[in-house]
N, C-alpha and C. Protein backbone atom coordinates (compact mmCIF):
# COMPACT_ATOMS: atom_id res chain seq x y z
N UNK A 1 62.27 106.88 83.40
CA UNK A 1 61.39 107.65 84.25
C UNK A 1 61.40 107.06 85.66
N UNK A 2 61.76 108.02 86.29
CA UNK A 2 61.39 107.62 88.08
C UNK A 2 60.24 107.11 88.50
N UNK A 3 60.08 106.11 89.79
CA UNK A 3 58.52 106.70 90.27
C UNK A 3 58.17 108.10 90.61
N UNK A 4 57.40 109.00 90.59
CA UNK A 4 56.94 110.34 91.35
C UNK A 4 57.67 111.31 90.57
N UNK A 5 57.99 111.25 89.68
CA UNK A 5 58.17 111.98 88.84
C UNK A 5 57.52 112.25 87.15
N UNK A 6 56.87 113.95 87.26
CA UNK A 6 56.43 113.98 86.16
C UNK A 6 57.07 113.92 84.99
N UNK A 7 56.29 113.77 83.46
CA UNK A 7 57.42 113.77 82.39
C UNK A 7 57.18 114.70 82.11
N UNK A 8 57.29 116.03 82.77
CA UNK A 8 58.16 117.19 81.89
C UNK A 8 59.24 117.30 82.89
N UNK A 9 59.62 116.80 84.22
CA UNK A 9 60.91 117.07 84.82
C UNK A 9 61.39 115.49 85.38
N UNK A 10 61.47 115.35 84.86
CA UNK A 10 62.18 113.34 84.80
C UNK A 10 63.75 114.03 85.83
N UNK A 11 63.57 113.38 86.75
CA UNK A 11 65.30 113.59 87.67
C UNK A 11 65.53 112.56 87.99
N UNK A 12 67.37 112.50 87.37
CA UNK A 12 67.93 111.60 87.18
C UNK A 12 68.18 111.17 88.98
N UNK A 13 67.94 109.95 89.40
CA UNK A 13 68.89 109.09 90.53
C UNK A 13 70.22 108.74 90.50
N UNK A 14 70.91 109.68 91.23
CA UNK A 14 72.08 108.72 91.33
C UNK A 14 72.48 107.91 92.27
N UNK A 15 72.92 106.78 91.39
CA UNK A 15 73.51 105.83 92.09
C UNK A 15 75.07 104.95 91.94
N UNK A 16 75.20 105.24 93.45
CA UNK A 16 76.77 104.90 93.58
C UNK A 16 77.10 103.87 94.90
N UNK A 17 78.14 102.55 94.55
CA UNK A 17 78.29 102.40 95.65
C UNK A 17 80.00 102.25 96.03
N UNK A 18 80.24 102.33 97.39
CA UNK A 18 81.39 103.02 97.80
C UNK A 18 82.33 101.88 98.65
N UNK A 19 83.23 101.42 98.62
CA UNK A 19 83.32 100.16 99.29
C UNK A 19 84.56 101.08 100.12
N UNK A 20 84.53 100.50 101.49
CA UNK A 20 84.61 101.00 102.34
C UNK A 20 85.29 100.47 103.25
N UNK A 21 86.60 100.08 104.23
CA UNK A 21 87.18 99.61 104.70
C UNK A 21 87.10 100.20 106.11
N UNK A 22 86.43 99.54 107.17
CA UNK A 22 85.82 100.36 108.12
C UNK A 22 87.27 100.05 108.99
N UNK A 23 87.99 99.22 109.02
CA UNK A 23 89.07 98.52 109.91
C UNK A 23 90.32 99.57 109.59
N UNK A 24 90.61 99.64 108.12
CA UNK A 24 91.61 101.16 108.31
C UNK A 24 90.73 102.49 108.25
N UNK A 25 89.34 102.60 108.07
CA UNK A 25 88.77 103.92 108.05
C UNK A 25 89.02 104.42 106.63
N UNK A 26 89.32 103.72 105.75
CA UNK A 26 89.69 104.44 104.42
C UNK A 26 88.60 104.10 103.19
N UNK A 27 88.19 105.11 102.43
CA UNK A 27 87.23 104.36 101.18
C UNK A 27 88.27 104.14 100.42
N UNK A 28 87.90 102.50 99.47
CA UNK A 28 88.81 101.88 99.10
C UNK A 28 88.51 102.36 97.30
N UNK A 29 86.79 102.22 97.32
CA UNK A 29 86.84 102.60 95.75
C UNK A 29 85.13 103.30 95.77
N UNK A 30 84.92 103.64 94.52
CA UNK A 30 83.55 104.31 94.39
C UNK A 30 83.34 103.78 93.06
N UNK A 31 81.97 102.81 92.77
CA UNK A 31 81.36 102.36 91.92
C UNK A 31 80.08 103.12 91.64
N UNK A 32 79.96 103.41 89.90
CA UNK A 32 78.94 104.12 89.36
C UNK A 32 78.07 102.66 89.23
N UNK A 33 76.91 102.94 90.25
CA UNK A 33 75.60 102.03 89.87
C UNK A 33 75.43 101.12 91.86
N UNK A 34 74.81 100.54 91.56
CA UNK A 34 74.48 99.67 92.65
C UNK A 34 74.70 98.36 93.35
N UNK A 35 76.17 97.95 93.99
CA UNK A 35 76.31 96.70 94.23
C UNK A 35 76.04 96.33 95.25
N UNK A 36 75.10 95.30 95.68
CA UNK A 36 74.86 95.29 96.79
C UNK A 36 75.47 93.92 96.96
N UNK A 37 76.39 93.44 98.00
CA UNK A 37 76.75 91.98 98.14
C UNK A 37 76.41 91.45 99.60
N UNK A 38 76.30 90.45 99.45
CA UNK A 38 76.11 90.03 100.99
C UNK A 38 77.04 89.94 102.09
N UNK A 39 76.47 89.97 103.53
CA UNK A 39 77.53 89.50 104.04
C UNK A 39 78.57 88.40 104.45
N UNK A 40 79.91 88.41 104.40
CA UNK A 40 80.31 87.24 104.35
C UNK A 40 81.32 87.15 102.80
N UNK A 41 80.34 87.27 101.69
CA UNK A 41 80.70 87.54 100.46
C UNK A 41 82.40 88.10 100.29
N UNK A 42 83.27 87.67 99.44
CA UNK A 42 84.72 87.97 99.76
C UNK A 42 84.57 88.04 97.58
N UNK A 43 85.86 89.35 97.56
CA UNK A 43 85.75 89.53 96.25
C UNK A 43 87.06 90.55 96.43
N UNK A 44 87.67 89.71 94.71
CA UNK A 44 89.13 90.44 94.46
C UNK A 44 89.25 91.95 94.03
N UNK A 45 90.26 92.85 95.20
CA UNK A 45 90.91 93.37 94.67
C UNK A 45 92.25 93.73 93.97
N UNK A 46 92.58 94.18 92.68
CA UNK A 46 93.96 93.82 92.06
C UNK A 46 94.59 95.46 91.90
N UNK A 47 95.74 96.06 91.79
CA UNK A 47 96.39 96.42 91.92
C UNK A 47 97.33 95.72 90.49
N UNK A 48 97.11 96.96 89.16
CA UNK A 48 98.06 96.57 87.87
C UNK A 48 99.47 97.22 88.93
N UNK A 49 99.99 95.85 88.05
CA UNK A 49 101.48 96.13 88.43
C UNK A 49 102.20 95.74 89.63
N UNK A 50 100.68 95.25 90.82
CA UNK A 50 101.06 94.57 92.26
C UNK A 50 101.11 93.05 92.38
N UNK A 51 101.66 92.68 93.35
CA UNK A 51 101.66 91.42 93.84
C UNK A 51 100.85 90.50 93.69
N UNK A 52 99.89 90.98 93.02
CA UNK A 52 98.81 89.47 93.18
C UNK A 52 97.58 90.51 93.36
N UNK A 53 96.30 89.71 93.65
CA UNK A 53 95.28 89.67 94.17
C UNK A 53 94.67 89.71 95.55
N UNK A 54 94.02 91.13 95.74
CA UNK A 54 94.18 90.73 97.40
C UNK A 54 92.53 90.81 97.78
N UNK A 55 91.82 89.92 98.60
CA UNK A 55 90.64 89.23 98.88
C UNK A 55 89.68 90.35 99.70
N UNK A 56 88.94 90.80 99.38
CA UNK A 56 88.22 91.94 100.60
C UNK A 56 86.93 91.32 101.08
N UNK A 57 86.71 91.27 102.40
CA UNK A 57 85.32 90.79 103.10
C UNK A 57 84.13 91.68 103.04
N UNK A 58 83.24 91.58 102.97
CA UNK A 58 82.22 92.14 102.93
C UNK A 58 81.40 91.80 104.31
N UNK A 59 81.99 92.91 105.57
CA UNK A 59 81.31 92.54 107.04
C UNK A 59 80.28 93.79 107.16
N UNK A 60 79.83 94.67 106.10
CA UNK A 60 78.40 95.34 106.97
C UNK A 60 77.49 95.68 105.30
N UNK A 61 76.63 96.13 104.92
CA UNK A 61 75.49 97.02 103.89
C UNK A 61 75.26 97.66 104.47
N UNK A 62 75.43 99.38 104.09
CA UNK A 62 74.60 100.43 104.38
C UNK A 62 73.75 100.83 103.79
N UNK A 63 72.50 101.69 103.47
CA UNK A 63 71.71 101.94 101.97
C UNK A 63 71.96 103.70 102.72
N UNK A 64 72.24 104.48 102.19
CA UNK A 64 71.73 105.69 102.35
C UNK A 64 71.13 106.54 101.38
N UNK A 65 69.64 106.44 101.20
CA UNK A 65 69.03 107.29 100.24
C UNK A 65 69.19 109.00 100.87
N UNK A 66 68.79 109.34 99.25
CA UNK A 66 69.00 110.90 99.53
C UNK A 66 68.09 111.60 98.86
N UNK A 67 67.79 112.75 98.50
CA UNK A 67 66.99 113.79 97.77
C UNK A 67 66.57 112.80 95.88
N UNK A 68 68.03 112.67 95.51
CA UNK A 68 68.56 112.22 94.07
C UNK A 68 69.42 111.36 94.51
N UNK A 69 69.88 110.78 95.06
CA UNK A 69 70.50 109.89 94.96
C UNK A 69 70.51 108.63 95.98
N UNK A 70 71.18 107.51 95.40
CA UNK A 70 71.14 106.41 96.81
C UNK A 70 72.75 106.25 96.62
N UNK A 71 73.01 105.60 98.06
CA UNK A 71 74.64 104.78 98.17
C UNK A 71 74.35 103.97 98.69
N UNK A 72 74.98 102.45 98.43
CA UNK A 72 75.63 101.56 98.88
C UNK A 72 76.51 101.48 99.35
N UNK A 73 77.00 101.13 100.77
CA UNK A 73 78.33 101.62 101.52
C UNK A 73 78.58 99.96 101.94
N UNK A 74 79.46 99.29 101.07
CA UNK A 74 79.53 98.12 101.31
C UNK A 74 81.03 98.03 102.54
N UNK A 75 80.48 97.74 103.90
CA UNK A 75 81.93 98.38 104.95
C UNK A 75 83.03 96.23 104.58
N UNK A 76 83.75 96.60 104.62
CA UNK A 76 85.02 95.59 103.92
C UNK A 76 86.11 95.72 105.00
N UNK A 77 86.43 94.14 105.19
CA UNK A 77 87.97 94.21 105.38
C UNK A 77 89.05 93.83 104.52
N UNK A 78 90.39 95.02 104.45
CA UNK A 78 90.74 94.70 103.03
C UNK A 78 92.53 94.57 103.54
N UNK A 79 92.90 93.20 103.20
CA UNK A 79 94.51 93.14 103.63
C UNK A 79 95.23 94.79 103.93
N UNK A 80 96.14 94.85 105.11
CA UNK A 80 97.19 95.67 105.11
C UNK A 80 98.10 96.11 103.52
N UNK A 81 98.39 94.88 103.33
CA UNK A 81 99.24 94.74 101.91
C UNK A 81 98.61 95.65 100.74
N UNK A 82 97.28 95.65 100.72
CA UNK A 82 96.67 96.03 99.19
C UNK A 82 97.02 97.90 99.49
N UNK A 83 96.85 98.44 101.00
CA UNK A 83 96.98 99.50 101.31
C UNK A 83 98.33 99.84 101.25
N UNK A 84 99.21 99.01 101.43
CA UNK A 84 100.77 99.57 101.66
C UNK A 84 101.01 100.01 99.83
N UNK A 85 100.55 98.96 99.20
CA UNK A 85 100.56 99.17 97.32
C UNK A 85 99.71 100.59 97.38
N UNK A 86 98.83 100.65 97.48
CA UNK A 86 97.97 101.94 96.94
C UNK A 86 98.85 103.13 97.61
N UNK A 87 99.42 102.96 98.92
CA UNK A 87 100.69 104.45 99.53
C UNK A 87 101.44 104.44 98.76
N UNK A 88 101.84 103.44 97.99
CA UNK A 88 103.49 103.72 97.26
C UNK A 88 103.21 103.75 96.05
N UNK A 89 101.77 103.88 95.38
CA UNK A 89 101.64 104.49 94.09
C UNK A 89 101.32 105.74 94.21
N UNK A 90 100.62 106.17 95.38
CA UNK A 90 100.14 107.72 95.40
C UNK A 90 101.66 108.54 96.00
N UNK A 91 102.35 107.69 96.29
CA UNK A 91 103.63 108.45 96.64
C UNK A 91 103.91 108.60 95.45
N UNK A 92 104.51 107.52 94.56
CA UNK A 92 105.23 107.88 93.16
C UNK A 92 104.76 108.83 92.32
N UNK A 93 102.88 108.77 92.39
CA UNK A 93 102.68 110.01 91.63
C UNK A 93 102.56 110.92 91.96
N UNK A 94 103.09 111.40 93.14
CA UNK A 94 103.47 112.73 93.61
C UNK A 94 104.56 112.95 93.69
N UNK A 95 105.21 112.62 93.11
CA UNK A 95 106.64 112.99 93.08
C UNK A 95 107.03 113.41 91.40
């Protein structure tokens, strides 16, 4: 049950947060639920089948509530490299 909500119409919140690479302008991923990390905070992204592990910064928190829902817009800087991998898988599977 929400706050401000009665129990005969219980509405669900959603929550999502979106990590966000403000340096290429690209969203990198969308998480069901709420992560909020700090700034500064650095955390792996991997790529099955890529090179390794590549490190993303965590330089801003956004909160944007809504009607039903909230986001976390965690803005990240995320290596060139992890992006050049994610072009040449969305190439292959378009082909």
């Amino acid at each position: 049950m929400q706050p401000g909500n009665s129990n005969d119409n219980p509405a669900r919140i959603v929550q999502k947060t979106v990590v966000y690479d403000k340096w290429a302008e690209r969203q990198a991923l969308v998480i069901d639920g709420l992560l909020v990390l700090p700034i500064g905070a650095v955390f792996q992204l991997w790529i099955p089948g890529g090179d390794g592990n590549y490190d993303a910064t965590v330089e801003g928190v956004r909160v944007l509530p809504g009607d039903n829902a909230v986001q976390v817009f965690l803005d990240v800087k995320i290596p060139d490299g992890w992006w050049e991998l994610i072009d040449e898988e969305v190439e292959d599977n378009d082909e």
